[in-house]
PDB file of N, CA and C in Angstrom:
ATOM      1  N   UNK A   1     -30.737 -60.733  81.388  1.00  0.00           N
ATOM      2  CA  UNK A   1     -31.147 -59.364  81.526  1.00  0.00           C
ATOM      3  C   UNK A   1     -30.037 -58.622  82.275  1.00  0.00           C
ATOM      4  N   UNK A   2     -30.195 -57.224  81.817  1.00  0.00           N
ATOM      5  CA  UNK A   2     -28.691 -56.364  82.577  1.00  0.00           C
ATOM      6  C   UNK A   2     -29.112 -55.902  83.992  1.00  0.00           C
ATOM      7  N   UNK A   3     -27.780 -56.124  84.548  1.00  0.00           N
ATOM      8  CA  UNK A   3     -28.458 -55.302  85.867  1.00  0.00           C
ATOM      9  C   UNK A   3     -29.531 -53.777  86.285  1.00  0.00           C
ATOM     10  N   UNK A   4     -30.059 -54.100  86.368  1.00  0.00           N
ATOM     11  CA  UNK A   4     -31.235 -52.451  86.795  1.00  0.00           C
ATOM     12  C   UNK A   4     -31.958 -52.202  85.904  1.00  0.00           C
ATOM     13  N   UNK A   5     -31.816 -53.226  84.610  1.00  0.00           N
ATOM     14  CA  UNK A   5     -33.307 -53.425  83.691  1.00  0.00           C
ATOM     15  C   UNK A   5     -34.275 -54.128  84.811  1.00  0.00           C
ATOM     16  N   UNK A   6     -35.599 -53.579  84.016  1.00  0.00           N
ATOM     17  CA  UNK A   6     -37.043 -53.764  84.495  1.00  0.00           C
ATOM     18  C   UNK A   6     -37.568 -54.991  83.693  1.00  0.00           C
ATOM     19  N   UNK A   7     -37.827 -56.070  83.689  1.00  0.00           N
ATOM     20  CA  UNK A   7     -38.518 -57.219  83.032  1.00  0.00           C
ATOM     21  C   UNK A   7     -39.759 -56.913  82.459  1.00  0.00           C
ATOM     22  N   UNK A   8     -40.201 -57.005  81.134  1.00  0.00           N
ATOM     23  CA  UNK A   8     -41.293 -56.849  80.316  1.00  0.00           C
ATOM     24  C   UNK A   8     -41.714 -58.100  80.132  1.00  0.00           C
ATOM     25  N   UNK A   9     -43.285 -57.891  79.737  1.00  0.00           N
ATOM     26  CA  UNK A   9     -43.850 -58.884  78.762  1.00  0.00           C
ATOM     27  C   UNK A   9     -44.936 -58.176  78.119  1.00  0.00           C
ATOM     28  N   UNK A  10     -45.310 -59.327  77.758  1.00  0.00           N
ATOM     29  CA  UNK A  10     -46.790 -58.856  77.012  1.00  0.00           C
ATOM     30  C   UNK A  10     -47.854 -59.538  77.424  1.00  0.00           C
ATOM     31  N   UNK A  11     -48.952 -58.909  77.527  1.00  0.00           N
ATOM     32  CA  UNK A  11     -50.227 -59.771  78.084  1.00  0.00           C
ATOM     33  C   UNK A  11     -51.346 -59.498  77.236  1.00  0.00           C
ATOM     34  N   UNK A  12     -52.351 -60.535  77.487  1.00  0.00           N
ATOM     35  CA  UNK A  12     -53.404 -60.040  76.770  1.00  0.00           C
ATOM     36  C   UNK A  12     -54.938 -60.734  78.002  1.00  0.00           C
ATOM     37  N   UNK A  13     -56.127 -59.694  77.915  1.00  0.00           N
ATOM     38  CA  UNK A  13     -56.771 -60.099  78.826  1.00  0.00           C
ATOM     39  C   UNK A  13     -57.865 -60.784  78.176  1.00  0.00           C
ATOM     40  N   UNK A  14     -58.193 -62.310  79.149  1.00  0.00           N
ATOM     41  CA  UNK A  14     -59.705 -63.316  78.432  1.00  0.00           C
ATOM     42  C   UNK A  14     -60.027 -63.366  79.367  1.00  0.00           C
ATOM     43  N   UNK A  15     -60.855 -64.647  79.366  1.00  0.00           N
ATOM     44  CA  UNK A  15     -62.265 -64.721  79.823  1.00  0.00           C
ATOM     45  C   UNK A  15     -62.189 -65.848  80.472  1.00  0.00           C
ATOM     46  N   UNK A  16     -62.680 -66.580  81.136  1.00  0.00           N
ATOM     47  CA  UNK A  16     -62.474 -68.190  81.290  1.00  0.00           C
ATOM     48  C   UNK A  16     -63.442 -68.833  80.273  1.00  0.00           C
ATOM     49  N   UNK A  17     -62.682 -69.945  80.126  1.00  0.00           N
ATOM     50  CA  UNK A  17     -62.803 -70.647  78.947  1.00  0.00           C
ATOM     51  C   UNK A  17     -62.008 -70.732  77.875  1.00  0.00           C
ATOM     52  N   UNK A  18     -61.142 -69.176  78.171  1.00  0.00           N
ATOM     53  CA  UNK A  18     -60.161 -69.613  76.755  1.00  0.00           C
ATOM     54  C   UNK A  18     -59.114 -70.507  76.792  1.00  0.00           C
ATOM     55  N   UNK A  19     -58.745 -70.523  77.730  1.00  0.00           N
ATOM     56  CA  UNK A  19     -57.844 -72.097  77.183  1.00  0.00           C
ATOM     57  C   UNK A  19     -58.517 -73.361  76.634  1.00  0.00           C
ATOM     58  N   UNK A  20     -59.604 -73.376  77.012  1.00  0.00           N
ATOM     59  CA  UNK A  20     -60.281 -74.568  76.560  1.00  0.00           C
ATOM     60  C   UNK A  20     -60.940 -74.532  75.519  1.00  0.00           C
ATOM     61  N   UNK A  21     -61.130 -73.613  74.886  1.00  0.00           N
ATOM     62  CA  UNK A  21     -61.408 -73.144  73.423  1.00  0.00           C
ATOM     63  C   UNK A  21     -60.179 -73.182  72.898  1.00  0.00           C
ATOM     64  N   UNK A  22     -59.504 -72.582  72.664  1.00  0.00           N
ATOM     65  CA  UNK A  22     -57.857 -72.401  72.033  1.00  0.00           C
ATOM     66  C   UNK A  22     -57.362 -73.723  72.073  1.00  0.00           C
ATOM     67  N   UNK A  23     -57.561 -74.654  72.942  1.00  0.00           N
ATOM     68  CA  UNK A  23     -57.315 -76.059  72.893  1.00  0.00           C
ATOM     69  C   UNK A  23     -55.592 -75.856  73.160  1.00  0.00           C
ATOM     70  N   UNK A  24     -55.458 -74.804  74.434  1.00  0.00           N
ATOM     71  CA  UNK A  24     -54.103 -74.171  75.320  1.00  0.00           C
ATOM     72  C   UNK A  24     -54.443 -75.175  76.653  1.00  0.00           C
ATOM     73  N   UNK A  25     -53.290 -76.514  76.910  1.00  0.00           N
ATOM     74  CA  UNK A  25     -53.156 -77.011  77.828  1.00  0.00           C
ATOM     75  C   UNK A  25     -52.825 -76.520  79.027  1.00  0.00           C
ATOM     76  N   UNK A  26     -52.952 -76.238  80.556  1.00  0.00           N
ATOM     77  CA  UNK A  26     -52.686 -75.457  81.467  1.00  0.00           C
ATOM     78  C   UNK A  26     -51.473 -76.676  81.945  1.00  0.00           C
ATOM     79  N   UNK A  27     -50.411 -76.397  82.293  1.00  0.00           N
ATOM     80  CA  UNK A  27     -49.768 -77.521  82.509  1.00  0.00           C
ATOM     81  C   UNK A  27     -49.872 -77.462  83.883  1.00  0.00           C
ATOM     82  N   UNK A  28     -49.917 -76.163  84.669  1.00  0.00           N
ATOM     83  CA  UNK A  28     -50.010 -76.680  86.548  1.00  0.00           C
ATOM     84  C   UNK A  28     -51.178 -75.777  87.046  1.00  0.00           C
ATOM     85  N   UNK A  29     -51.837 -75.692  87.821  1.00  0.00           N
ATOM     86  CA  UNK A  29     -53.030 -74.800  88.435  1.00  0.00           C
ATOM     87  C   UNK A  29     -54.184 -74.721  87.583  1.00  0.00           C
ATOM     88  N   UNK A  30     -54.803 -73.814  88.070  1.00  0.00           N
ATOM     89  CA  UNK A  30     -56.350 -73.656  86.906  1.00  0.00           C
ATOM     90  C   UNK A  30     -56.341 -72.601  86.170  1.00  0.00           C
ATOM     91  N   UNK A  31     -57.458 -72.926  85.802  1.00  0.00           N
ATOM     92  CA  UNK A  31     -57.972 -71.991  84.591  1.00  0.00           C
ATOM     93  C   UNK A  31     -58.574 -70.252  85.133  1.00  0.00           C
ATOM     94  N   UNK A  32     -58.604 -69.532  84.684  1.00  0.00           N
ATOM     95  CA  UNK A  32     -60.160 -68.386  85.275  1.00  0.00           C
ATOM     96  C   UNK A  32     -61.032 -68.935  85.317  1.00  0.00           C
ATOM     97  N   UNK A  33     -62.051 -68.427  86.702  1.00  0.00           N
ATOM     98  CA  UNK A  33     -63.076 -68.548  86.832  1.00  0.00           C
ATOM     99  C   UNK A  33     -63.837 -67.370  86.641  1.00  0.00           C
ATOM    100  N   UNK A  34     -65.450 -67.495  86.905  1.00  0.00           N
ATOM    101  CA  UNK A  34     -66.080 -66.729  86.723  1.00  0.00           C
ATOM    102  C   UNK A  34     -66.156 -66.031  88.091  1.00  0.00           C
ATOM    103  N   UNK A  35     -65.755 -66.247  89.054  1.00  0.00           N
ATOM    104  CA  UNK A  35     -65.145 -65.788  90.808  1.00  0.00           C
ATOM    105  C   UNK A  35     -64.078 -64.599  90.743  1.00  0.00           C
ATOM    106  N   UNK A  36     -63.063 -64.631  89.290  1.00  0.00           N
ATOM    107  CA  UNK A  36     -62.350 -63.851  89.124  1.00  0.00           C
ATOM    108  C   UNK A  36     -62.793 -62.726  88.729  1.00  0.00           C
ATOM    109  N   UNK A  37     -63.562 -61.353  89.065  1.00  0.00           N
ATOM    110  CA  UNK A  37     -63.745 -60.595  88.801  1.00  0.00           C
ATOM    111  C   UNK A  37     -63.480 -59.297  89.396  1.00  0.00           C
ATOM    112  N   UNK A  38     -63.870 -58.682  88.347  1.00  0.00           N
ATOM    113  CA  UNK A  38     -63.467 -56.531  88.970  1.00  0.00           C
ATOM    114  C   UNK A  38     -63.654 -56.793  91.008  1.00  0.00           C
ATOM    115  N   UNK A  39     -62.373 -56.347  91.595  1.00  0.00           N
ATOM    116  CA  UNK A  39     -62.980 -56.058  93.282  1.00  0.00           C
ATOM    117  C   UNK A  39     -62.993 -57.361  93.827  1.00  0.00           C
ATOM    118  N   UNK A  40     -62.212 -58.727  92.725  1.00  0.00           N
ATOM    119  CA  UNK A  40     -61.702 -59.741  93.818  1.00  0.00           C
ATOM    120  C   UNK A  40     -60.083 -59.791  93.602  1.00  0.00           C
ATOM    121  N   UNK A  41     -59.578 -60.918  94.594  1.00  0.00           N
ATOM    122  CA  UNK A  41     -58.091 -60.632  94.112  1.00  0.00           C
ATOM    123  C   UNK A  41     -57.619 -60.935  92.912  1.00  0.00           C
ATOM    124  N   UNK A  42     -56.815 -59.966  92.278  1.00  0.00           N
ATOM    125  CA  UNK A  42     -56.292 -60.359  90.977  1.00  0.00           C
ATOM    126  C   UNK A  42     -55.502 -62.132  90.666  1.00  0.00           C
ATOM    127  N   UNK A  43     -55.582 -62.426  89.722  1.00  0.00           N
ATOM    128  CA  UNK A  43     -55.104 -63.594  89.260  1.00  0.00           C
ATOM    129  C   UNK A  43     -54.380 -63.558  87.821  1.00  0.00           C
ATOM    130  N   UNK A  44     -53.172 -64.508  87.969  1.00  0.00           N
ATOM    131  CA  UNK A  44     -52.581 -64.389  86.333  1.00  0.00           C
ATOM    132  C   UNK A  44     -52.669 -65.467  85.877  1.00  0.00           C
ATOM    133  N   UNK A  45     -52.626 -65.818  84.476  1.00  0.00           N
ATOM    134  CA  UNK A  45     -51.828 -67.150  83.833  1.00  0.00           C
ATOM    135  C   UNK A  45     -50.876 -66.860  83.010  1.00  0.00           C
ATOM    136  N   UNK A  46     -49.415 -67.723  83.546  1.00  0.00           N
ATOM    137  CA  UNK A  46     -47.996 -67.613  82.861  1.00  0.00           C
ATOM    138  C   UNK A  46     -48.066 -68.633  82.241  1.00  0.00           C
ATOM    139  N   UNK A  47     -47.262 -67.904  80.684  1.00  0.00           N
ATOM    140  CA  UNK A  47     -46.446 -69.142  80.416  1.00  0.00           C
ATOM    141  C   UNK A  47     -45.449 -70.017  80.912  1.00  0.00           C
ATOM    142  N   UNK A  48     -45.502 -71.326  80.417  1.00  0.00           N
ATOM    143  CA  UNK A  48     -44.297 -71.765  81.021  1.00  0.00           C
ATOM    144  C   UNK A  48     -42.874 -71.149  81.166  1.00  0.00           C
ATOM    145  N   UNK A  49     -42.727 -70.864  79.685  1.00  0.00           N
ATOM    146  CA  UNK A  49     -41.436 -69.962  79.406  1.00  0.00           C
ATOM    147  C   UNK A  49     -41.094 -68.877  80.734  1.00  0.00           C
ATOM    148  N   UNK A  50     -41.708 -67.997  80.856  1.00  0.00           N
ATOM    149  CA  UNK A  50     -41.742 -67.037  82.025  1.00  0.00           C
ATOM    150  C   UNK A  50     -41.648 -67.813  83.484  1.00  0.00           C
ATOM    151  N   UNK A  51     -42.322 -68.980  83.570  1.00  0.00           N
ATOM    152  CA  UNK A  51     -41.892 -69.851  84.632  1.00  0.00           C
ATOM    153  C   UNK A  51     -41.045 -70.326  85.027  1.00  0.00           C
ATOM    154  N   UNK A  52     -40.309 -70.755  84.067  1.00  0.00           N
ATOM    155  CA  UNK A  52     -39.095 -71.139  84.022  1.00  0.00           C
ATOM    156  C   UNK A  52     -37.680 -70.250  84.532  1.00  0.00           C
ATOM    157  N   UNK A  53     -38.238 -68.930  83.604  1.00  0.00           N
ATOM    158  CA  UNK A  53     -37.195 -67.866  83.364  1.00  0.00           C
ATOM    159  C   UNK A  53     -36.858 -67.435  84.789  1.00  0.00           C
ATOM    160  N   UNK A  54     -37.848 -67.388  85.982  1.00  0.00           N
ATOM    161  CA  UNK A  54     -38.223 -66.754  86.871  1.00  0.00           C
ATOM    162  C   UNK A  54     -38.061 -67.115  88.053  1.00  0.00           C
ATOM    163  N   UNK A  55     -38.157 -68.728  88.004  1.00  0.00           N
ATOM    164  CA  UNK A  55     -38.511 -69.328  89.177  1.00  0.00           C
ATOM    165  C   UNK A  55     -38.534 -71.263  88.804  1.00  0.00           C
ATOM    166  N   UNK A  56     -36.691 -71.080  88.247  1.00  0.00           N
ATOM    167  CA  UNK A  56     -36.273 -72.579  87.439  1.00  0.00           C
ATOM    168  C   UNK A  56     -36.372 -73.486  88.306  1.00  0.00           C
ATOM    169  N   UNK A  57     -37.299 -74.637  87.876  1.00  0.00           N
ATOM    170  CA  UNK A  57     -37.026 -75.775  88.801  1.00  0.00           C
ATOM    171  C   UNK A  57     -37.939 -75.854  90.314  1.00  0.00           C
ATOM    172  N   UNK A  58     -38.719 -74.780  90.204  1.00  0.00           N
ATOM    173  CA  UNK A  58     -39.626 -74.404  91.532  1.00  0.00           C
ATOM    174  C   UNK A  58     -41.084 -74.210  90.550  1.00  0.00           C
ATOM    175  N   UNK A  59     -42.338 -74.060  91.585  1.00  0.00           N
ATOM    176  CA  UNK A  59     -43.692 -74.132  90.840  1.00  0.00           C
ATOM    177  C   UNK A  59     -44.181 -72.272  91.053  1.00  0.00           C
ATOM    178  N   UNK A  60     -44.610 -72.357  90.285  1.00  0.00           N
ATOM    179  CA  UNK A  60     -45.228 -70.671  89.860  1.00  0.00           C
ATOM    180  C   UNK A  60     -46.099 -70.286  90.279  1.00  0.00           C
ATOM    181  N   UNK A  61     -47.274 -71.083  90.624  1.00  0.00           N
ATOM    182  CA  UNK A  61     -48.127 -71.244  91.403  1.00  0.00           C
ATOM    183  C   UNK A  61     -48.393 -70.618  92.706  1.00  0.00           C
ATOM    184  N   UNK A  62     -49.077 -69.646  92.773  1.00  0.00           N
ATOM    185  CA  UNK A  62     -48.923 -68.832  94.302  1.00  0.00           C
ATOM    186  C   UNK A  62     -47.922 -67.476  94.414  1.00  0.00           C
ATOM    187  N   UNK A  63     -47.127 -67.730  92.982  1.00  0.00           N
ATOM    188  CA  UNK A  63     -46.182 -66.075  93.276  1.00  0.00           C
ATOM    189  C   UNK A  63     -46.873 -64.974  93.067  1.00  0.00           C
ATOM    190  N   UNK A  64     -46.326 -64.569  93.439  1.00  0.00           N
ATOM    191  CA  UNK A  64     -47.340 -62.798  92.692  1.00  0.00           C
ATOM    192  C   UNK A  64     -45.971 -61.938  92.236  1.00  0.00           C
ATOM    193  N   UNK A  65     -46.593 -61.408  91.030  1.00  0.00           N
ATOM    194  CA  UNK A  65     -46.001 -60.691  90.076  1.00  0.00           C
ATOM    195  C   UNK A  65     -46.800 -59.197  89.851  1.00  0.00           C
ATOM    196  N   UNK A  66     -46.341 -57.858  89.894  1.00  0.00           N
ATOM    197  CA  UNK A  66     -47.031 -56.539  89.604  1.00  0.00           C
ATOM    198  C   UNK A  66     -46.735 -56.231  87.978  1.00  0.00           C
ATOM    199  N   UNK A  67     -47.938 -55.747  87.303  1.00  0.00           N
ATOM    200  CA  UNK A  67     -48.338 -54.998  86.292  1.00  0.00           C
ATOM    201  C   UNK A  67     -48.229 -54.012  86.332  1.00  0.00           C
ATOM    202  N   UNK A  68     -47.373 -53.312  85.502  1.00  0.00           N
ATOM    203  CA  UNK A  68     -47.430 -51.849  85.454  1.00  0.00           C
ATOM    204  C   UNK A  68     -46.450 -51.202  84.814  1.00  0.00           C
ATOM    205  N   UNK A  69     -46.698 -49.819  84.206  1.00  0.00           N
ATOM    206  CA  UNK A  69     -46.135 -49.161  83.158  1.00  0.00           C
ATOM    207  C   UNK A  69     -45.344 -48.467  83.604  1.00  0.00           C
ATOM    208  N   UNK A  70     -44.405 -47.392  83.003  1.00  0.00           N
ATOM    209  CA  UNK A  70     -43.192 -46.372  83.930  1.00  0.00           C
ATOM    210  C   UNK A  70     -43.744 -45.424  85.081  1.00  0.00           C
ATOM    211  N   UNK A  71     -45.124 -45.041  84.831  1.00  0.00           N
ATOM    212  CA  UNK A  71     -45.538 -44.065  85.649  1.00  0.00           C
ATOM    213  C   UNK A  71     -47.138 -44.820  86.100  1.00  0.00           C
ATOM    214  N   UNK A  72     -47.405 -45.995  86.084  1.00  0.00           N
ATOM    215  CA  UNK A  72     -48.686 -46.779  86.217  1.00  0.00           C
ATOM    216  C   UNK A  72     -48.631 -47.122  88.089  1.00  0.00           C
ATOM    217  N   UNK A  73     -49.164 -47.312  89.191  1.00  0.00           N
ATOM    218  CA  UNK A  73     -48.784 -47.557  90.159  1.00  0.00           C
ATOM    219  C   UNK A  73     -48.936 -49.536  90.035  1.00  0.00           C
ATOM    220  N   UNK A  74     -48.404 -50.202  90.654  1.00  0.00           N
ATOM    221  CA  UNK A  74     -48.395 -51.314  89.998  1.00  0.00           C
ATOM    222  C   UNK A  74     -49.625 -52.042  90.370  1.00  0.00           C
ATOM    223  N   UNK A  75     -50.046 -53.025  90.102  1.00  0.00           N
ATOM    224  CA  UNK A  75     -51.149 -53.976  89.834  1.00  0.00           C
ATOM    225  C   UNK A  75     -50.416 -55.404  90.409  1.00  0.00           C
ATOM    226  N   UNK A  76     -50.864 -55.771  91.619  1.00  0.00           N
ATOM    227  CA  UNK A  76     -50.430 -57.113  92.085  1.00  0.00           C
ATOM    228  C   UNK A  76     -51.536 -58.434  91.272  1.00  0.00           C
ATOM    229  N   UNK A  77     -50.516 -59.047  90.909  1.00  0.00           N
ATOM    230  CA  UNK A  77     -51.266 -60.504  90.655  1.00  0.00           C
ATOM    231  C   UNK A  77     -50.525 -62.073  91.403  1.00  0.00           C
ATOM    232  N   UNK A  78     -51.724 -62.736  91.541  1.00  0.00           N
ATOM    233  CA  UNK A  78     -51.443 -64.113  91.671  1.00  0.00           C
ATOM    234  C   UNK A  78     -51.026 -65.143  90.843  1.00  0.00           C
ATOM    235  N   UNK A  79     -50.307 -65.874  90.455  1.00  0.00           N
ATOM    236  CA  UNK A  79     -49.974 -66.400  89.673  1.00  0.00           C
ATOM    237  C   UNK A  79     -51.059 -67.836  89.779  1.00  0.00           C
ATOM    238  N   UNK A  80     -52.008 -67.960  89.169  1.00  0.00           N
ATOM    239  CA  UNK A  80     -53.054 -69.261  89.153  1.00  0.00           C
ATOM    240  C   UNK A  80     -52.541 -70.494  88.553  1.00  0.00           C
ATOM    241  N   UNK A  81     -52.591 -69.988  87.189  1.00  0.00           N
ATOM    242  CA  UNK A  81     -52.339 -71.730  86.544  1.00  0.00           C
ATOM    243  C   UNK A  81     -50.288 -70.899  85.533  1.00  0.00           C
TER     244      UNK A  81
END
């Protein structure tokens, strides 16, 4: 990435259970719970890829990463599984 670019991705929001439906292995941390909701602390799940990209050779687990658009104020998350 160039210097003073902003890092994108794409997300999409579930439910708990979907990895275990999708038959999507979590390779480190957990899954969502049903604890995760509106007015508790936010939580994410990364791909590995992004794990890697981000934080090579170290665990992902516990970082927090913000959500948010050009003019969105940002959205802190935990990085779970």
């Amino acid at each position: 990435m160039a210097s003073g670019q902003t890092p994108s991705a794409t997300y999409r929001v579930v439910r708990p259970g979907y990895f275990q439906a999708m038959r999507i292995p979590l390779r480190e941390g957990r899954d969502f719970a049903s604890s995760d909701e509106a007015g508790s602390p936010g939580v994410i799940i990364v791909n590995e890829a992004l794990a890697k990209r981000y934080w090579p050779g170290e665990s992902a687990l516990g970082r927090r990463i913000s959500l948010s658009g050009p003019t969105d104020t940002p959205t802190w998350l935990t990085i779970a599984g």
